[in-house]
N, C-alpha and C. Protein backbone atom coordinates (compact mmCIF):
# COMPACT_ATOMS: atom_id res chain seq x y z
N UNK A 1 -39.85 -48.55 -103.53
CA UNK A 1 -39.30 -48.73 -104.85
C UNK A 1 -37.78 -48.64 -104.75
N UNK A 2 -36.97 -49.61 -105.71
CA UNK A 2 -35.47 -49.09 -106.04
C UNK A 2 -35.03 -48.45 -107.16
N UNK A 3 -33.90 -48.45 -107.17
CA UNK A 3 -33.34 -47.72 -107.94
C UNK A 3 -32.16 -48.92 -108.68
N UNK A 4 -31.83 -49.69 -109.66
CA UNK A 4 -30.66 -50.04 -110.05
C UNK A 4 -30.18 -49.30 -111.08
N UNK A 5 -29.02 -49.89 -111.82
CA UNK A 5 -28.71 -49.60 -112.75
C UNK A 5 -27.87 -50.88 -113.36
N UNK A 6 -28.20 -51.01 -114.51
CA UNK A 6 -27.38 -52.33 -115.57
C UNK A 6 -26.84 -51.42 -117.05
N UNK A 7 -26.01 -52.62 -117.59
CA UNK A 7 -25.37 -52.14 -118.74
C UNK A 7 -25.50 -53.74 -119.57
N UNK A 8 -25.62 -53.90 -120.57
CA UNK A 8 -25.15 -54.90 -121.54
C UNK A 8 -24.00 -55.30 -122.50
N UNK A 9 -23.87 -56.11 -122.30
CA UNK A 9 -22.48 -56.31 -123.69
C UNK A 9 -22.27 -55.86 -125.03
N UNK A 10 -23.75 -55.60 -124.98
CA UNK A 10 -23.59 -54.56 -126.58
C UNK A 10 -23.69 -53.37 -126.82
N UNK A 11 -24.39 -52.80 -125.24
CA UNK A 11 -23.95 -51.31 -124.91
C UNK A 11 -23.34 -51.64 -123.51
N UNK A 12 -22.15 -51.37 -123.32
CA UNK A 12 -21.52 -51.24 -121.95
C UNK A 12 -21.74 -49.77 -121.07
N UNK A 13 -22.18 -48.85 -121.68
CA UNK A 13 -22.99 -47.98 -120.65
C UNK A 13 -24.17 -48.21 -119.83
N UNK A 14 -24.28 -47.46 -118.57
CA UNK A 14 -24.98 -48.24 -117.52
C UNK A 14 -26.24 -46.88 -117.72
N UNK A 15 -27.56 -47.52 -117.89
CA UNK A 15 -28.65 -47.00 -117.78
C UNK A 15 -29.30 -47.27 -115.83
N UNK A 16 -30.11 -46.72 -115.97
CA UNK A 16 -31.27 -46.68 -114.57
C UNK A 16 -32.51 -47.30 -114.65
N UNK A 17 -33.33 -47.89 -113.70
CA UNK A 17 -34.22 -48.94 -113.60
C UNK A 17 -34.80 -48.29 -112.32
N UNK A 18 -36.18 -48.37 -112.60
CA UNK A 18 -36.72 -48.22 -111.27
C UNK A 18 -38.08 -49.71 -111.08
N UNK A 19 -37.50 -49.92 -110.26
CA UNK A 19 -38.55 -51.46 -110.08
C UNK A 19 -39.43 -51.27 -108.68
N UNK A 20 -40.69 -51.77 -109.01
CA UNK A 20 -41.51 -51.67 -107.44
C UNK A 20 -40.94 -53.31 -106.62
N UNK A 21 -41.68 -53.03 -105.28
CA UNK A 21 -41.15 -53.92 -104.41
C UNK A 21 -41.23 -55.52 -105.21
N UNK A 22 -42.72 -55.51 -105.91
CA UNK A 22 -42.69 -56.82 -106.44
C UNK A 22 -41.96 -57.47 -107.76
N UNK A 23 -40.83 -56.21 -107.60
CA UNK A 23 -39.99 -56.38 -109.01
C UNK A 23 -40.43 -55.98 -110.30
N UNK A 24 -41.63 -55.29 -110.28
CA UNK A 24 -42.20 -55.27 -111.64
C UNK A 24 -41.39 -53.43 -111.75
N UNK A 25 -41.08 -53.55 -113.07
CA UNK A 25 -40.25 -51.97 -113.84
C UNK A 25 -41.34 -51.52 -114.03
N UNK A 26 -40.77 -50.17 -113.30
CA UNK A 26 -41.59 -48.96 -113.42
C UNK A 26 -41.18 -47.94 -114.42
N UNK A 27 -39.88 -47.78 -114.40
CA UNK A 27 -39.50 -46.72 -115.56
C UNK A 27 -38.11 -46.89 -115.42
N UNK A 28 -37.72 -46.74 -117.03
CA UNK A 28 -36.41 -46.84 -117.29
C UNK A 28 -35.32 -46.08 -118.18
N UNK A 29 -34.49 -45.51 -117.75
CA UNK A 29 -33.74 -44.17 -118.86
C UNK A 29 -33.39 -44.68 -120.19
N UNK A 30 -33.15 -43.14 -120.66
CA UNK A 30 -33.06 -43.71 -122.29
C UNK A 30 -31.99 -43.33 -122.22
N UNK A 31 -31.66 -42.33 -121.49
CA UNK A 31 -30.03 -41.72 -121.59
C UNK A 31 -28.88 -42.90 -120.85
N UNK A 32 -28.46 -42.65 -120.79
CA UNK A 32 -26.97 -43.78 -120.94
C UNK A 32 -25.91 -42.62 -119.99
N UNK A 33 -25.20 -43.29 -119.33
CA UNK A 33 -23.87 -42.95 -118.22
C UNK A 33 -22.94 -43.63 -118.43
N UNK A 34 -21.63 -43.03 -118.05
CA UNK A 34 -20.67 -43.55 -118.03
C UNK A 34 -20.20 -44.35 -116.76
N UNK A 35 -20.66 -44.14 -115.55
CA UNK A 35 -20.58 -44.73 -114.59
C UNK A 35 -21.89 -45.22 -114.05
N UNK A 36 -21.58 -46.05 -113.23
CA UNK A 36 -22.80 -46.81 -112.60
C UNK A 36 -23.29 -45.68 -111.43
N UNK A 37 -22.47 -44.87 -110.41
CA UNK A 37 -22.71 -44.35 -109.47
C UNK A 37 -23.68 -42.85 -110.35
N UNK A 38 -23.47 -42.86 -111.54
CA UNK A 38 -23.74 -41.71 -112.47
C UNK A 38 -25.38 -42.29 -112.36
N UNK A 39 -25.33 -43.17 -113.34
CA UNK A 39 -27.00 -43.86 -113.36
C UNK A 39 -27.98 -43.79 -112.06
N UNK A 40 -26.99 -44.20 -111.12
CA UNK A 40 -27.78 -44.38 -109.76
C UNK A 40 -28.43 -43.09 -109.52
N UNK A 41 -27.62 -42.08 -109.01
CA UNK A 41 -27.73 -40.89 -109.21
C UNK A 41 -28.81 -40.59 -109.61
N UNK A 42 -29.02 -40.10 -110.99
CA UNK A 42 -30.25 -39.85 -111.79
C UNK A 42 -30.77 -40.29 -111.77
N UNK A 43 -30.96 -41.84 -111.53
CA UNK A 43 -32.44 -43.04 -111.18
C UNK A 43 -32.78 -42.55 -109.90
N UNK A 44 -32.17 -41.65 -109.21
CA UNK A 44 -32.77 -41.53 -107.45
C UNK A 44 -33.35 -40.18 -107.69
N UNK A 45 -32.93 -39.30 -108.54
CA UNK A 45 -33.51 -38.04 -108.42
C UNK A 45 -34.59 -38.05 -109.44
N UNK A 46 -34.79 -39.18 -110.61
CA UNK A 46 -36.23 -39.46 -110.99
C UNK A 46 -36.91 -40.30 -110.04
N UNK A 47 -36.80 -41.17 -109.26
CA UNK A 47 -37.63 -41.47 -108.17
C UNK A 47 -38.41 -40.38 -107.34
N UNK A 48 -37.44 -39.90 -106.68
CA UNK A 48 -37.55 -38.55 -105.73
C UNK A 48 -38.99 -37.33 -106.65
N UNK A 49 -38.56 -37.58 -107.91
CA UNK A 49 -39.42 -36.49 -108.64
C UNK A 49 -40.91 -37.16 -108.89
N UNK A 50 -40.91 -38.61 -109.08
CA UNK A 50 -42.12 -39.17 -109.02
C UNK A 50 -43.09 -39.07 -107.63
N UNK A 51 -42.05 -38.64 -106.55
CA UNK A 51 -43.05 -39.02 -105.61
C UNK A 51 -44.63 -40.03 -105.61
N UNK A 52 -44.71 -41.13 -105.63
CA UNK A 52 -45.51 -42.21 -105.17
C UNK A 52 -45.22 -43.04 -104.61
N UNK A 53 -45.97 -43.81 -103.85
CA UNK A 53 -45.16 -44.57 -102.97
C UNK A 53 -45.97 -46.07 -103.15
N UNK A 54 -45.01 -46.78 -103.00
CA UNK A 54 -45.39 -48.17 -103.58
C UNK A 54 -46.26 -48.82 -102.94
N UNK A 55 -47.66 -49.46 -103.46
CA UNK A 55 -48.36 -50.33 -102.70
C UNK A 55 -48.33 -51.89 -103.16
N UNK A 56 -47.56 -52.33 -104.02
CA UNK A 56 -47.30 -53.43 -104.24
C UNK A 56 -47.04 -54.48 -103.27
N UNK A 57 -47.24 -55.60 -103.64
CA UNK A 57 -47.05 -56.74 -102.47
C UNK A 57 -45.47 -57.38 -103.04
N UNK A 58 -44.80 -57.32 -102.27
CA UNK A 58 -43.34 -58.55 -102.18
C UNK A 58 -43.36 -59.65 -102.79
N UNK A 59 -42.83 -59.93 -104.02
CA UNK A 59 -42.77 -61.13 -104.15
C UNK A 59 -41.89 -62.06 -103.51
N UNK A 60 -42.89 -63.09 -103.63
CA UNK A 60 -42.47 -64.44 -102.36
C UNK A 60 -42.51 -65.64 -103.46
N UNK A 61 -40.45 -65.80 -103.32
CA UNK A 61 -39.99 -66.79 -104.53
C UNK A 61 -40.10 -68.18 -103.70
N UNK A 62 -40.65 -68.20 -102.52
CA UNK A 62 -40.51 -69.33 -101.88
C UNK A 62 -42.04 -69.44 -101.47
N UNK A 63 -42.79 -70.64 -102.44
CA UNK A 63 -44.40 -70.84 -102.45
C UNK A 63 -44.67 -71.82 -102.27
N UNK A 64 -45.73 -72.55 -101.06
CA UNK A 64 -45.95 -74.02 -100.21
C UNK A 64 -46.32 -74.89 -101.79
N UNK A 65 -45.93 -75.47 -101.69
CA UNK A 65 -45.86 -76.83 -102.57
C UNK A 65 -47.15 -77.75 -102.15
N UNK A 66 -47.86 -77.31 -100.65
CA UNK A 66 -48.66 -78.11 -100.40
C UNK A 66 -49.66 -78.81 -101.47
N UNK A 67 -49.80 -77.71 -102.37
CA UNK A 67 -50.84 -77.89 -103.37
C UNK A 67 -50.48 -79.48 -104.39
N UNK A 68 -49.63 -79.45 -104.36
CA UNK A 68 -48.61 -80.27 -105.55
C UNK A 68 -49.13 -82.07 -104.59
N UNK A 69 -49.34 -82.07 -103.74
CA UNK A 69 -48.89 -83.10 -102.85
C UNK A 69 -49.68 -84.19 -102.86
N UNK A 70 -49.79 -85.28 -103.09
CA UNK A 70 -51.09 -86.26 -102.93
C UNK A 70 -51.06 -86.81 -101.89
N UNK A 71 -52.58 -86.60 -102.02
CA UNK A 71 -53.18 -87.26 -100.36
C UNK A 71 -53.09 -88.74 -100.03
């Protein structure tokens, strides 16, 4: 699992994201930081506190087209 952190234009404070390998969000703060290294931070020590460990599969943005193809 990671850890990011984003902010928006209509709140410019940076929240925390925790996403599994296949990108799907797992959990996300309600509290708000002033810095990004701040968010990170606390998104790693709620990771750390979840202890589980991801069994998700990778998503794979690159998928054979074979199917598409006429014979």
């Amino acid at each position: 699992m990671q850890v990011l952190a984003f902010s928006t234009p209509q709140d410019p404070l940076w929240r925390w994201r925790i996403v599994n390998y296949a990108g799907e969000l797992v959990e996300e703060s309600r509290d708000t930081f002033q810095t990004i290294a701040r968010a990170i931070q606390e998104g790693s020590k709620r990771l750390t506190a979840m202890n589980v460990v991801d069994t998700s599969v990778p998503y794979q943005p690159h998928r054979s087209t074979r199917h598409l193809r006429v014979p």
